[in-house]
C-alpha atoms as a PDB file:
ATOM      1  CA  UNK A   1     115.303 132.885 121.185  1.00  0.00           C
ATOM      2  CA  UNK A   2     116.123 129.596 120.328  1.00  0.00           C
ATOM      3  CA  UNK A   3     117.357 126.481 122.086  1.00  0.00           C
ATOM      4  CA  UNK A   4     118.170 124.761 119.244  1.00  0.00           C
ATOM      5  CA  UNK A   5     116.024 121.828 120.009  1.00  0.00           C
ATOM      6  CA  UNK A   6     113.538 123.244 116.960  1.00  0.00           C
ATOM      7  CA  UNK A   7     114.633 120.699 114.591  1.00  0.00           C
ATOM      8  CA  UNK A   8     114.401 117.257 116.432  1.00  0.00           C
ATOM      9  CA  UNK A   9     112.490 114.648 114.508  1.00  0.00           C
ATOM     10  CA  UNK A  10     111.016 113.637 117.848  1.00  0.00           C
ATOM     11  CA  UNK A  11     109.442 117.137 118.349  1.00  0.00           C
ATOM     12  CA  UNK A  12     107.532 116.963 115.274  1.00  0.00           C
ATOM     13  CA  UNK A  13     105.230 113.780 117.122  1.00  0.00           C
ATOM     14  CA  UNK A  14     103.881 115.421 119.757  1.00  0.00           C
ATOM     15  CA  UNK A  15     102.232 113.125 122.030  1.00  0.00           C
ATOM     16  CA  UNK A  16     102.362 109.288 122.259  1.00  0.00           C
ATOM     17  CA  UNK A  17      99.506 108.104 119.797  1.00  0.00           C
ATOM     18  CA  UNK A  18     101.083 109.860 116.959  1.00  0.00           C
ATOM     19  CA  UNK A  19     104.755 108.655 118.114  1.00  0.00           C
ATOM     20  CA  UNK A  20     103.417 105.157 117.610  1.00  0.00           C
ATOM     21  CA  UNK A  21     101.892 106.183 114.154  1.00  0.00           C
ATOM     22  CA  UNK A  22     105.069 107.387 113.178  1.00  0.00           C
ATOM     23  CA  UNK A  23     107.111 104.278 114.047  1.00  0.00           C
ATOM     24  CA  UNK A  24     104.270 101.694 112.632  1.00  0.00           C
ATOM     25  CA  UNK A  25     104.739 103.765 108.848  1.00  0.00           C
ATOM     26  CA  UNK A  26     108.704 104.270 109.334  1.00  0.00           C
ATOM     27  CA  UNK A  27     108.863 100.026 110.323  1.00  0.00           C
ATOM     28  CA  UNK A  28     106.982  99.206 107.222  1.00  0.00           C
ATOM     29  CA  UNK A  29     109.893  99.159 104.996  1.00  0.00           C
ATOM     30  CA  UNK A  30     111.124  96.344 107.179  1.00  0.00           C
ATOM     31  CA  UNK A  31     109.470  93.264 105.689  1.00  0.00           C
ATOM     32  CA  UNK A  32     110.184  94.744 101.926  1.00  0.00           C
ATOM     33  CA  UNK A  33     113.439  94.906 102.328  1.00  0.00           C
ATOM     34  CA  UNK A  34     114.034  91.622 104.302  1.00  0.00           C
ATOM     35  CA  UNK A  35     112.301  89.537 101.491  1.00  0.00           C
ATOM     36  CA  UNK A  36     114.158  91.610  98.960  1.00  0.00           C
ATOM     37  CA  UNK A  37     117.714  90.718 100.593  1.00  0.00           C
ATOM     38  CA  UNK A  38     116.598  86.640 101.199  1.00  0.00           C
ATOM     39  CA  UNK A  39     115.774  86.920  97.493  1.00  0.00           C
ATOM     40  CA  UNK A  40     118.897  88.145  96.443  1.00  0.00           C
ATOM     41  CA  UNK A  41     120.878  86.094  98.375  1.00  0.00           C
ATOM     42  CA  UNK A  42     118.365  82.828  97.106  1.00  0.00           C
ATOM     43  CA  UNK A  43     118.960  83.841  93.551  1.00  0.00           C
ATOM     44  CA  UNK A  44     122.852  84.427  93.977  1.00  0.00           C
ATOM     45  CA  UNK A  45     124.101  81.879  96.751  1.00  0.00           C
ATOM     46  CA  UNK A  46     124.768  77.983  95.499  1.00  0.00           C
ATOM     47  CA  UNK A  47     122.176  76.029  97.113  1.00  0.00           C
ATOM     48  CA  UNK A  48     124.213  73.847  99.347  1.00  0.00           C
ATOM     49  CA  UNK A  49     125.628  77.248 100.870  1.00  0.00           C
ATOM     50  CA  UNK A  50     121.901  78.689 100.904  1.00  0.00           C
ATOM     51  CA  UNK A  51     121.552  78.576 104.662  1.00  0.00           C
ATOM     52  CA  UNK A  52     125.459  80.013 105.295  1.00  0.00           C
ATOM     53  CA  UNK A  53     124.692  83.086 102.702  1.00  0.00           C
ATOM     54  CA  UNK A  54     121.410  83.879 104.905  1.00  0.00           C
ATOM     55  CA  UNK A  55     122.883  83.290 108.547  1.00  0.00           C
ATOM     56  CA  UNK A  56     125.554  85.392 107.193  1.00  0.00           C
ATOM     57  CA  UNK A  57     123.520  88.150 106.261  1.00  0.00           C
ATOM     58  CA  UNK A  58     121.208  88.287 109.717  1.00  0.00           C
ATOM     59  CA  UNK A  59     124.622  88.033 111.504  1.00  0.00           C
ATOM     60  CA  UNK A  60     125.365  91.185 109.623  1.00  0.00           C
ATOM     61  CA  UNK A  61     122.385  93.048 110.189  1.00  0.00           C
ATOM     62  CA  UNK A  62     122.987  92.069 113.999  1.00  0.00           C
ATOM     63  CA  UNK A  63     125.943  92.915 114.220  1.00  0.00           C
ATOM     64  CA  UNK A  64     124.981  96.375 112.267  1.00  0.00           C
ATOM     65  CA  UNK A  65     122.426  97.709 114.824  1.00  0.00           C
ATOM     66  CA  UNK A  66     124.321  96.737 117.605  1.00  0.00           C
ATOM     67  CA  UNK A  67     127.343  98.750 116.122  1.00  0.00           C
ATOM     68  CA  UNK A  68     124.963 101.484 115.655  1.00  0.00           C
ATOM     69  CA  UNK A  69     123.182 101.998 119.028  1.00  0.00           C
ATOM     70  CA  UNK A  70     127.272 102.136 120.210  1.00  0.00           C
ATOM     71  CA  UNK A  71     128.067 104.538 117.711  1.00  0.00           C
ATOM     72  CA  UNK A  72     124.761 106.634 118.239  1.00  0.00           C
ATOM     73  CA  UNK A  73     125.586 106.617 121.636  1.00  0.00           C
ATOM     74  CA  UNK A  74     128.945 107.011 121.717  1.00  0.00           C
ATOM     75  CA  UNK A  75     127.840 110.438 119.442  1.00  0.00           C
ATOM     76  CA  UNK A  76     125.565 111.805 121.636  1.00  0.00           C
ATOM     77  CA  UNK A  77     127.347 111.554 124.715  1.00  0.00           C
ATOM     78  CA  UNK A  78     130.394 113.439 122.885  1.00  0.00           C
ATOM     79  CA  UNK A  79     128.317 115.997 120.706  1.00  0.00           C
ATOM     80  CA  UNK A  80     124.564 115.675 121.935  1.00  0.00           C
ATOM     81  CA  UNK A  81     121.344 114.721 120.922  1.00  0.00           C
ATOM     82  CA  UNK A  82     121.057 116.578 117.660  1.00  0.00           C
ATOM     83  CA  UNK A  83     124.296 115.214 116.662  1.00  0.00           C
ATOM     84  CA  UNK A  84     123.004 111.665 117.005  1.00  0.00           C
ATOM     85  CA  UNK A  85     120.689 111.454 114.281  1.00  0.00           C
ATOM     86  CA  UNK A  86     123.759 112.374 111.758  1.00  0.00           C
ATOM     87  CA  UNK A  87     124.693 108.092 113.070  1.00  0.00           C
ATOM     88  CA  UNK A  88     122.005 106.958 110.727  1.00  0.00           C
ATOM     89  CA  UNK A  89     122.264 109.338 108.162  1.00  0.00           C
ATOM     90  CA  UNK A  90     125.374 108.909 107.616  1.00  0.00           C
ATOM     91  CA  UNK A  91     124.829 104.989 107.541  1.00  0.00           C
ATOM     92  CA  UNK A  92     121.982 105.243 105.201  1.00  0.00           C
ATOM     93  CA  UNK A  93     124.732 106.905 102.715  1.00  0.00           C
ATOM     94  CA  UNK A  94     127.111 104.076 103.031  1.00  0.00           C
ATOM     95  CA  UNK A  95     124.618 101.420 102.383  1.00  0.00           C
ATOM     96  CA  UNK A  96     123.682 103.151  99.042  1.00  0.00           C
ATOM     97  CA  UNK A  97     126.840 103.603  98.322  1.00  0.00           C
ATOM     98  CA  UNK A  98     127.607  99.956  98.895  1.00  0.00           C
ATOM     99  CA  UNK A  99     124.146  99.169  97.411  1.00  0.00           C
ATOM    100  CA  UNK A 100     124.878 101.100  93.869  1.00  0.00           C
ATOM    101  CA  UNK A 101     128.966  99.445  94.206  1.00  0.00           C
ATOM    102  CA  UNK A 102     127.003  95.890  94.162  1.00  0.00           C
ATOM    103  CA  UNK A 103     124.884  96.818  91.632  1.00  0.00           C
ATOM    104  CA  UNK A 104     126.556  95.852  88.740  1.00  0.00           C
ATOM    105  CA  UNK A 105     127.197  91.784  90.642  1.00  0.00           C
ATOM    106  CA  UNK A 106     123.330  92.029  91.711  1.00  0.00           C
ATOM    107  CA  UNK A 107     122.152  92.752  88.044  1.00  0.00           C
ATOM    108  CA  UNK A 108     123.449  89.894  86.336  1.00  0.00           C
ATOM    109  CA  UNK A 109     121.925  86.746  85.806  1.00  0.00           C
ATOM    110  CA  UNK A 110     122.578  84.223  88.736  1.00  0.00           C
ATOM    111  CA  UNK A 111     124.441  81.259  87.212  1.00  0.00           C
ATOM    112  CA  UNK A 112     121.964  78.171  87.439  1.00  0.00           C
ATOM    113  CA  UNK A 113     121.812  76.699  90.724  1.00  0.00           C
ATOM    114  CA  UNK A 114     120.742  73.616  89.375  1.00  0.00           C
ATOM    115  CA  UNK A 115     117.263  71.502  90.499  1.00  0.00           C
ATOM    116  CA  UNK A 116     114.384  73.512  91.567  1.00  0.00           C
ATOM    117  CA  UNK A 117     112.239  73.486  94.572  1.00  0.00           C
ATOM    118  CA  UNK A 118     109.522  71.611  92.404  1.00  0.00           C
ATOM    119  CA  UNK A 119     112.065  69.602  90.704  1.00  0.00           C
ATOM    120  CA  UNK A 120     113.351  68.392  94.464  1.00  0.00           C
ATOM    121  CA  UNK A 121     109.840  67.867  95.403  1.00  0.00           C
ATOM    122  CA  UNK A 122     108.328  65.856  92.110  1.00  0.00           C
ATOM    123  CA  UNK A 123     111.790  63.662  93.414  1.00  0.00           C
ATOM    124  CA  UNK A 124     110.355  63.023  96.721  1.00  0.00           C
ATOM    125  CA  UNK A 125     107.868  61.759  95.417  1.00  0.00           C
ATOM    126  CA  UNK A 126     108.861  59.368  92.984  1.00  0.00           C
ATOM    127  CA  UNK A 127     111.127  57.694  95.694  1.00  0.00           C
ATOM    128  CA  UNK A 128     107.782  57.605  98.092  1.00  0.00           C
ATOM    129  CA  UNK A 129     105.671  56.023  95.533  1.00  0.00           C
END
């Protein structure tokens, strides 16, 4: 007979070493996509408004895994463990949703933000010589 508990993710680890295994691979796709967003927002955000476009976006990403743990909770309580691992699903679909939405903004060329990093820097220069 079954108790239903067959198909948590967590009962696939096992035992602790493994658990942390499994979280070290899953985290990996962290850092990718973190560079990949401050690159997007780099290339797309006027340079005097750099610094607003990426507080914005860690305030967003805040404010989306604290929305998350409520919701996940909020789920679980109501419908039970099982249920609470439809939360992320169900978020992952949104954000490619959103993601393919935004693809057609993200895909064109960023208008020129005018004076490059180097540019800036071969400036400071001059002025210091």
């Amino acid at each position: 007979m079954r108790d239903g508990r067959e198909y948590d993710p967590l009962l696939l680890v096992g035992n602790l070493p493994f658990l942390a295994v499994a979280l070290f691979v899953a985290g990996l796709s962290i850092a990718p996509t973190m560079i990949t967003t401050m690159s997007l927002i780099e290339q797309h955000v006027p340079r005097a408004k750099l610094t607003e476009g990426m507080t914005w976006v860690s305030t967003g990403l805040a404010v989306g895994i604290a929305l998350g743990s409520s919701v996940s909770g909020w789920v679980i309580d109501a419908a039970g463990a099982r249920a609470g691992y439809g939360v992320p699903a169900v978020s992952g679909a949104v954000a490619v949703a959103v993601g393919f939405l935004g693809y057609r903004r993200l895909s064109r060329p960023a208008p020129q933000r005018g004076g490059s990093h180097e540019h800036h820097s071969e400036r400071e220069e001059r002025h210091v010589a």
